[in-house]
Protein backbone atom coordinates (compact mmCIF):
# COMPACT_ATOMS: atom_id res chain seq x y z
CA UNK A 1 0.00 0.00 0.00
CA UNK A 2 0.99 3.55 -1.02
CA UNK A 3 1.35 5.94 1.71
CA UNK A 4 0.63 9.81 1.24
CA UNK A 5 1.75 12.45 2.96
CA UNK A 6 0.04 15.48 2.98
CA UNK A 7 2.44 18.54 4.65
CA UNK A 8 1.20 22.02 4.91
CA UNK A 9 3.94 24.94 4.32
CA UNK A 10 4.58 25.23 7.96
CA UNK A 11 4.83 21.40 8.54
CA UNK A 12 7.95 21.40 5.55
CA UNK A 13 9.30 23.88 7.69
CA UNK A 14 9.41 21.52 10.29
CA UNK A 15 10.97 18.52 8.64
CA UNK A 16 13.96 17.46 10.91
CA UNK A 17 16.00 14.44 11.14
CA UNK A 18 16.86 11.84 13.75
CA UNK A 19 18.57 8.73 15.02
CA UNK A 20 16.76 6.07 17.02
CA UNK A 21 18.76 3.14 18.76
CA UNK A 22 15.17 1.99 20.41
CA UNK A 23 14.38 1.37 16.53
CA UNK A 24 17.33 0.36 15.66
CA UNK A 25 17.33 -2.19 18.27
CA UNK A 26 13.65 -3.20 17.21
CA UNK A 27 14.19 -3.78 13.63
CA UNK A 28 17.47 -5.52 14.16
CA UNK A 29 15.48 -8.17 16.34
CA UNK A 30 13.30 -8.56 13.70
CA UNK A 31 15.70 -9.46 11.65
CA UNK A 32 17.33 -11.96 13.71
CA UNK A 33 13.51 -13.29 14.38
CA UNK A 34 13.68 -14.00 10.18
CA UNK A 35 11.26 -11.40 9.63
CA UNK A 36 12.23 -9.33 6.30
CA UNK A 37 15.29 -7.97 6.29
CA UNK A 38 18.49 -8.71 3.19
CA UNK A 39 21.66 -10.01 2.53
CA UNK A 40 23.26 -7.29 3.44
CA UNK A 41 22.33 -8.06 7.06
CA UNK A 42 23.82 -12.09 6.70
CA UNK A 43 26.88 -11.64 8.71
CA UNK A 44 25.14 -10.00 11.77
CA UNK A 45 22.24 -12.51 11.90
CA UNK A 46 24.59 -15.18 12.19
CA UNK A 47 25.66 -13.09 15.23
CA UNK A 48 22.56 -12.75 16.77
CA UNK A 49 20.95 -16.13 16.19
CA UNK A 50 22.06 -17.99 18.86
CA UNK A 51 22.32 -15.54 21.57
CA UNK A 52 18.62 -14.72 20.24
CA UNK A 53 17.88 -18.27 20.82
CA UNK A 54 18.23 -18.70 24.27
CA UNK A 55 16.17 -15.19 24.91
CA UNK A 56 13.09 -15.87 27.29
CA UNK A 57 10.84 -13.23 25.73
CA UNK A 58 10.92 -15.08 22.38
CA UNK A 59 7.65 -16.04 22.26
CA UNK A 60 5.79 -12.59 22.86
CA UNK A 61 8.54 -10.88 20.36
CA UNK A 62 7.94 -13.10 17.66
CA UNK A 63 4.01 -12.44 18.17
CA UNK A 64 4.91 -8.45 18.26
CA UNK A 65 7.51 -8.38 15.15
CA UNK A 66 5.92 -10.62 13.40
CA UNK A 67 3.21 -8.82 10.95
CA UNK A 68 2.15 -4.90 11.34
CA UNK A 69 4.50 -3.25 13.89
CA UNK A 70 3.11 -1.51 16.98
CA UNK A 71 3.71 2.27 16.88
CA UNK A 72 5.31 2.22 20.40
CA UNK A 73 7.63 0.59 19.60
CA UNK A 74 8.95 3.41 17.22
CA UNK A 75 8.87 6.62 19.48
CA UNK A 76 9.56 10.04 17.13
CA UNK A 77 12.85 11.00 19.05
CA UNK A 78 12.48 14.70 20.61
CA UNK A 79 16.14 15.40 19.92
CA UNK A 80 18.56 14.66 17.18
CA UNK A 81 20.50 11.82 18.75
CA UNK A 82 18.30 10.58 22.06
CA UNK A 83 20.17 7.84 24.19
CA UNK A 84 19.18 4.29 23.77
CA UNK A 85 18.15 4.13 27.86
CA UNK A 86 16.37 7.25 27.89
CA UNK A 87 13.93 6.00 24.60
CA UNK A 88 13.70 2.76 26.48
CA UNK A 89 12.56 4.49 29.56
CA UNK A 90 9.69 6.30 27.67
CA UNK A 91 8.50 3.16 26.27
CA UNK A 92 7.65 1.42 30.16
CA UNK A 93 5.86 4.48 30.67
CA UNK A 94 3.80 4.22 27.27
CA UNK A 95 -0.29 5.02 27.79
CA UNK A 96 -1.24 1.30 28.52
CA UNK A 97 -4.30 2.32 26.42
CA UNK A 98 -2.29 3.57 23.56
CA UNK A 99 -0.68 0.00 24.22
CA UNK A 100 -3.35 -1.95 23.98
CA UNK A 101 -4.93 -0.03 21.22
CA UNK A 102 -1.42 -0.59 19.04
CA UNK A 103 -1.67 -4.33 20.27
CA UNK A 104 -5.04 -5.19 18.82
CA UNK A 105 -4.01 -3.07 15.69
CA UNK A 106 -1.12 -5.24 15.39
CA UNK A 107 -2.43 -8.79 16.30
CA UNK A 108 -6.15 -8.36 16.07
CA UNK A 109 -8.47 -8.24 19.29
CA UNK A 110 -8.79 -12.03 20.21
CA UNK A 111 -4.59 -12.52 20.02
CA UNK A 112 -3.97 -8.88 21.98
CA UNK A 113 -6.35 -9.88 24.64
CA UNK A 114 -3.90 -13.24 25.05
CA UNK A 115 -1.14 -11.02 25.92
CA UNK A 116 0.18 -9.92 29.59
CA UNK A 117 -1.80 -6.70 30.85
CA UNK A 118 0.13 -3.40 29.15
CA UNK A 119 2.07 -2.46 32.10
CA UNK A 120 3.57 -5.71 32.66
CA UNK A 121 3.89 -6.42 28.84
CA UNK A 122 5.72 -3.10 28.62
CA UNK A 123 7.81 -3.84 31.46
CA UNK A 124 8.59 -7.38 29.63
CA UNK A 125 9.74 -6.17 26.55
CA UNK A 126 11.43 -3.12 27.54
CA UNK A 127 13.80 -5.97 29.65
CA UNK A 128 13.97 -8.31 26.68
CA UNK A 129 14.98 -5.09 24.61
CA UNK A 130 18.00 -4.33 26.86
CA UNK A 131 19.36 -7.48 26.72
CA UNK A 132 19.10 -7.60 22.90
CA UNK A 133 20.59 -4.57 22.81
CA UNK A 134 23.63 -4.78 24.94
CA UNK A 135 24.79 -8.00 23.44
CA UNK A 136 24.06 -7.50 19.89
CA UNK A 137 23.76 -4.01 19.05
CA UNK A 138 25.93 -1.85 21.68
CA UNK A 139 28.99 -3.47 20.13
CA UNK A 140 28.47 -2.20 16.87
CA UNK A 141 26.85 0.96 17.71
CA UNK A 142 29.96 3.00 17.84
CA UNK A 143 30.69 1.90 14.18
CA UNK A 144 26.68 2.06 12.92
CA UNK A 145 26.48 5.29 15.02
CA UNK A 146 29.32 7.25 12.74
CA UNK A 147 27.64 6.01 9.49
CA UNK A 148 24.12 7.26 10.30
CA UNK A 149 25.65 10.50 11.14
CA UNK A 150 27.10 10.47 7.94
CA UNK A 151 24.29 10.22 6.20
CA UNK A 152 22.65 13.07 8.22
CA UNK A 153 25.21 15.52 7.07
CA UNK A 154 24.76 14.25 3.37
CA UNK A 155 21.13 15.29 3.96
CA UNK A 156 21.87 18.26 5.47
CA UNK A 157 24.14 19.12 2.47
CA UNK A 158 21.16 18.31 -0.04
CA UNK A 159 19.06 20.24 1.68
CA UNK A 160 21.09 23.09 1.66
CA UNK A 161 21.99 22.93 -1.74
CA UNK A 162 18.81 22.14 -3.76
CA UNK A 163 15.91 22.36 -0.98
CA UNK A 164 12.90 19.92 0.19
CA UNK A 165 12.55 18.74 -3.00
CA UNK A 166 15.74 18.02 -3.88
CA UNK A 167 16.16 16.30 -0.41
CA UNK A 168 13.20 13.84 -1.17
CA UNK A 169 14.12 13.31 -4.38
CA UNK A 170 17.25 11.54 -4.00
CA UNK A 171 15.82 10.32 -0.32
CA UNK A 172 14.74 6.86 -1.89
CA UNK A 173 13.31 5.62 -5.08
CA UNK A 174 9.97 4.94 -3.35
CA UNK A 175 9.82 8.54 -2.32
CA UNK A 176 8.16 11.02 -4.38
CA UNK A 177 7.62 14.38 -3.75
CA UNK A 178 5.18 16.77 -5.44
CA UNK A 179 3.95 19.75 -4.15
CA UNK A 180 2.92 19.32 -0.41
CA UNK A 181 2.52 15.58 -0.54
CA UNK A 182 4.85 12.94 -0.21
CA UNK A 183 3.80 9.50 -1.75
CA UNK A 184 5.73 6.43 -0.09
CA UNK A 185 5.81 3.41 -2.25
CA UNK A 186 4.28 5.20 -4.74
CA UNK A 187 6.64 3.97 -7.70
CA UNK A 188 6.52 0.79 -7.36
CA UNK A 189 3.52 -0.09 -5.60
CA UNK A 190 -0.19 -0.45 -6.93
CA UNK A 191 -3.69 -0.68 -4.96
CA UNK A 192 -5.00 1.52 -2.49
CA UNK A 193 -3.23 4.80 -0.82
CA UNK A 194 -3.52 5.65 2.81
CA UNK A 195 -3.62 9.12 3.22
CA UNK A 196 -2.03 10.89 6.15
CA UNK A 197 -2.61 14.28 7.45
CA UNK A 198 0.53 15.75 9.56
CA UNK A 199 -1.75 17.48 11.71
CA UNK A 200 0.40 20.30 12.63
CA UNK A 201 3.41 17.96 14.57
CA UNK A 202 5.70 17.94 10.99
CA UNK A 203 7.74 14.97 9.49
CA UNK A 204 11.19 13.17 11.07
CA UNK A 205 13.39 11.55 8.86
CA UNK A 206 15.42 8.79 10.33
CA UNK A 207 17.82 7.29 8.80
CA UNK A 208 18.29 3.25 9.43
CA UNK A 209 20.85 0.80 9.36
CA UNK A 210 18.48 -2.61 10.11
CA UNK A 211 15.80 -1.21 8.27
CA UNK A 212 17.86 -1.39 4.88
CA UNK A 213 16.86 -1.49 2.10
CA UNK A 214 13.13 -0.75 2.86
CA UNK A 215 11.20 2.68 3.61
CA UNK A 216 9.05 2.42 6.64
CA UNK A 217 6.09 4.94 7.63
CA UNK A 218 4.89 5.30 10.62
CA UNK A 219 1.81 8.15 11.67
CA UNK A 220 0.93 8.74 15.44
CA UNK A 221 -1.83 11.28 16.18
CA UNK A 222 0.56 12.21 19.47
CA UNK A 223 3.92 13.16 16.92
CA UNK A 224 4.97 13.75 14.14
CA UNK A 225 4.80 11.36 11.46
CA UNK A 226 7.89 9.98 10.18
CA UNK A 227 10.00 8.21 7.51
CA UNK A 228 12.68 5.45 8.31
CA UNK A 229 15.02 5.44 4.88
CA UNK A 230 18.08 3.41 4.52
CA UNK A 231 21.05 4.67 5.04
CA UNK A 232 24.26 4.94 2.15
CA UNK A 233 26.77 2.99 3.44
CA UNK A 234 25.23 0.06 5.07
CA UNK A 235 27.23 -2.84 2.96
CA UNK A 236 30.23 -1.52 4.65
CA UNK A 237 29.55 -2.26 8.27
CA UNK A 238 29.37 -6.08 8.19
CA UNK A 239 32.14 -6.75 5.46
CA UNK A 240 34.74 -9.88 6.67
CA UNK A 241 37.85 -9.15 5.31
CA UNK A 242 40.27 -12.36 4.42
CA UNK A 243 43.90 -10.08 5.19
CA UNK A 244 47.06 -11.74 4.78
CA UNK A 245 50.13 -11.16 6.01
CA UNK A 246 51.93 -9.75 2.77
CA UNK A 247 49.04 -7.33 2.75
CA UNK A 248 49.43 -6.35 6.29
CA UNK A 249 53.41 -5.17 5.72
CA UNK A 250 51.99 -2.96 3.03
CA UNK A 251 49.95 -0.57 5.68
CA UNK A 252 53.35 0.35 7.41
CA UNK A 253 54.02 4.02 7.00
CA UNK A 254 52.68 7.41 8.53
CA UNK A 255 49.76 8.17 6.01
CA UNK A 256 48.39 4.27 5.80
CA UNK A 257 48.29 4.85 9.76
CA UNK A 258 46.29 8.22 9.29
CA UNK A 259 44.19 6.83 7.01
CA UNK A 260 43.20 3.99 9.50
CA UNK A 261 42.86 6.35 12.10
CA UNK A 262 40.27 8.43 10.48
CA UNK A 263 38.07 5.72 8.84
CA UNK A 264 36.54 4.97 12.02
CA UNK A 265 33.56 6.89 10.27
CA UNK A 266 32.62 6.35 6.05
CA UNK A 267 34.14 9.10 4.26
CA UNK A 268 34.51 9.39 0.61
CA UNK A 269 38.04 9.93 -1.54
CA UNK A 270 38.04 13.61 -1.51
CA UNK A 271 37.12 13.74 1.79
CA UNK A 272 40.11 11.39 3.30
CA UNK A 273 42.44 13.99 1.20
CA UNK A 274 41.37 17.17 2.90
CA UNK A 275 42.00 15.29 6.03
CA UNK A 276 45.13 14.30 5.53
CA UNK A 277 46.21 16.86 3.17
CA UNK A 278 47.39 14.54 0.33
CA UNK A 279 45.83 14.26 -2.81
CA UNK A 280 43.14 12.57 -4.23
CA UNK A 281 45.01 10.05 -6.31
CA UNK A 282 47.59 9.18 -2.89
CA UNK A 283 44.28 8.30 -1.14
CA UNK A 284 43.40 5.96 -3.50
CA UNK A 285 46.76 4.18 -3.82
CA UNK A 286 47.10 4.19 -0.33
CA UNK A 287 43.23 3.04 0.02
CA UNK A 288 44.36 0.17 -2.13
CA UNK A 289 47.10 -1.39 -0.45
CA UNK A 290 44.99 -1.11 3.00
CA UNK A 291 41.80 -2.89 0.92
CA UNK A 292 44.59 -5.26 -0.12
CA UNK A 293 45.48 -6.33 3.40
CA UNK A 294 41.51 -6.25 4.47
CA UNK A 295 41.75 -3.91 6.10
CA UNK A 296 39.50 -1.05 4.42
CA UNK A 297 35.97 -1.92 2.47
CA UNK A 298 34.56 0.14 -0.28
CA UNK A 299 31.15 0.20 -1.19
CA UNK A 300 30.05 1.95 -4.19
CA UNK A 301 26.86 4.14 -4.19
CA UNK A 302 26.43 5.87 -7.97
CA UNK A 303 29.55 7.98 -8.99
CA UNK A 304 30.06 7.74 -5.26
CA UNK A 305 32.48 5.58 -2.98
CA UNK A 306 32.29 5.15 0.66
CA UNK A 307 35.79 3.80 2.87
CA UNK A 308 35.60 2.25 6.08
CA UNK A 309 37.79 0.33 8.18
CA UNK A 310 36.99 -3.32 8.65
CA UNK A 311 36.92 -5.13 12.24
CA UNK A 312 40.37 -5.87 11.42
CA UNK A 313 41.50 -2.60 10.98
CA UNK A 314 39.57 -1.06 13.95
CA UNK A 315 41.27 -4.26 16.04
CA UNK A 316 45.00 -2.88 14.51
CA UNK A 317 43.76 0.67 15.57
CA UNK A 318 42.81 -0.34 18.86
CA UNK A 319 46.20 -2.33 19.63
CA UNK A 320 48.15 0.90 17.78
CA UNK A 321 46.40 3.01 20.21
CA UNK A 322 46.85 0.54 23.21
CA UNK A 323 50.24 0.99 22.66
């Protein structure tokens, strides 16, 4: 189903952006339930199957991520870059008859009225959450943080540069943007379109790293209604690298070092040569040699290219640093 938009002038004026690690957590436990998700993901999922395995809560997650979402579940974040534990905190304290409401949306009456009373249900998967998190998110969210931020500034940047509708435009192929209403899915997708008013509360755009490659909607009556897009970038974050130790010798040397250093975040060709004040064509011979020893991925995007360190590198950093 096609999802429109409809945004007053004032309400474009209020278009922001966000990150959400309750979301993220969310739609990565989805994915390690089986539920959507793409290739991209594969090496992480292996990751979290087993520890997911032995999780008590399985059964009532797999009934909640299964299917249509609950809304609580996806809190609009009041600042740019809320904490994990303070999102987590506002969902115990979610309107148990919001809860329910979302619930029966989700599951249909006779299933939501199988389910623990909202307060305790709440309570349940908040706990589930924070275990999920700490052991399968928190150690990548340094790395997944950096590349969401990333893509905010590239946003920014577009916006700046050629306005709301040049933002939207190159947002996602299933986003279309023409004059005050923004169709979701509306490329691709035939049948009937749910319309949404903004009511006044504006749009968030959140950028997503478990949500890739898909554009999610969301609308609460209590917040603004927002767009989860997929980040650029993604493919980078769970590459394995084979080095070797020929390639390794071949990172020796003050600028490979530098270069290491810095790629703790994806940044693009020109980019690494500002920082380093080298040129262009150094960075890629240098980017080379470190790709060589696996110790850098690339992941094209378009006339675009993205470098970031792999686990090996950050694990050379980290012992460089240790030192």
């Amino acid at each position: 189903m096609a999802v429109e938009i409809r945004l007053s002038a004032a309400e474009v004026a209020r278009v922001r952006f966000a990150v959400s690690p309750l979301a993220e957590t969310v739609l990565g436990l989805r994915l390690a339930l089986g539920v959507g998700g793409h290739d991209v993901h594969r090496a992480w999922v292996r990751e979290a199957r087993p520890v997911l395995a032995g999780e008590t809560e399985l059964p009532l997650l797999r009934a909640l991520l299964t299917g249509c979402l609950p809304s609580f579940f996806f809190p609009v974040p009041e600042l740019r870059l809320p904490s994990f534990e303070a999102e987590l905190a506002g969902l115990r304290v979610t309107d148990p008859e919001y809860t329910a409401a979302e619930c029966a949306a989700a599951l249909g009456a006779a299933r939501a009225r199988e389910l623990p009373d909202p307060v305790a249900l709440l309570g349940r998967l908040a706990d589930a959450l924070q275990r999920f998190h700490d052991a399968l998110v928190a150690p990548h969210w340094g790395r997944m943080l950096a590349l969401l931020e990333v893509d905010l500034g590239r946003r920014a940047v577009t916006l700046v540069d050629r306005g709301v509708e040049g933002l939207f435009a190159e947002l996602h192929e299933d986003v279309v943007w023409r004059e005050g209403e923004l169709l979701v899915h509306g490329r691709r997708r035939a049948g009937a379109v749910w319309t949404v008013e903004a009511g006044g509360h504006g749009l968030a755009l959140l950028p997503s790293v478990f949500g890739w490659p898909d554009v999610m909607v969301d609308y609460s009556p209590r917040a603004a209604a927002s767009i989860r897009y997929p980040a650029a970038g993604v493919g980078l974050l769970w590459e394995r690298p084979r080095p070797s130790s020929a390639g390794l010798a071949a990172v020796l040397g003050r600028t490979r070092a530098e270069l290491l250093a810095v790629l703790g975040e994806p940044l693009s060709t020109p980019q690494l040569a500002d920082r380093l004040g080298v040129t262009p064509s150094a960075v890629s011979q240098h980017l080379g040699a470190l790709r060589g020893a696996g110790l850098v991925a690339t992941r094209r995007t378009g006339r675009s290219a993205l470098h970031l360190r792999t686990a090996v590198g950050a694990v050379l950093v980290g012992e460089a640093e240790a030192v």
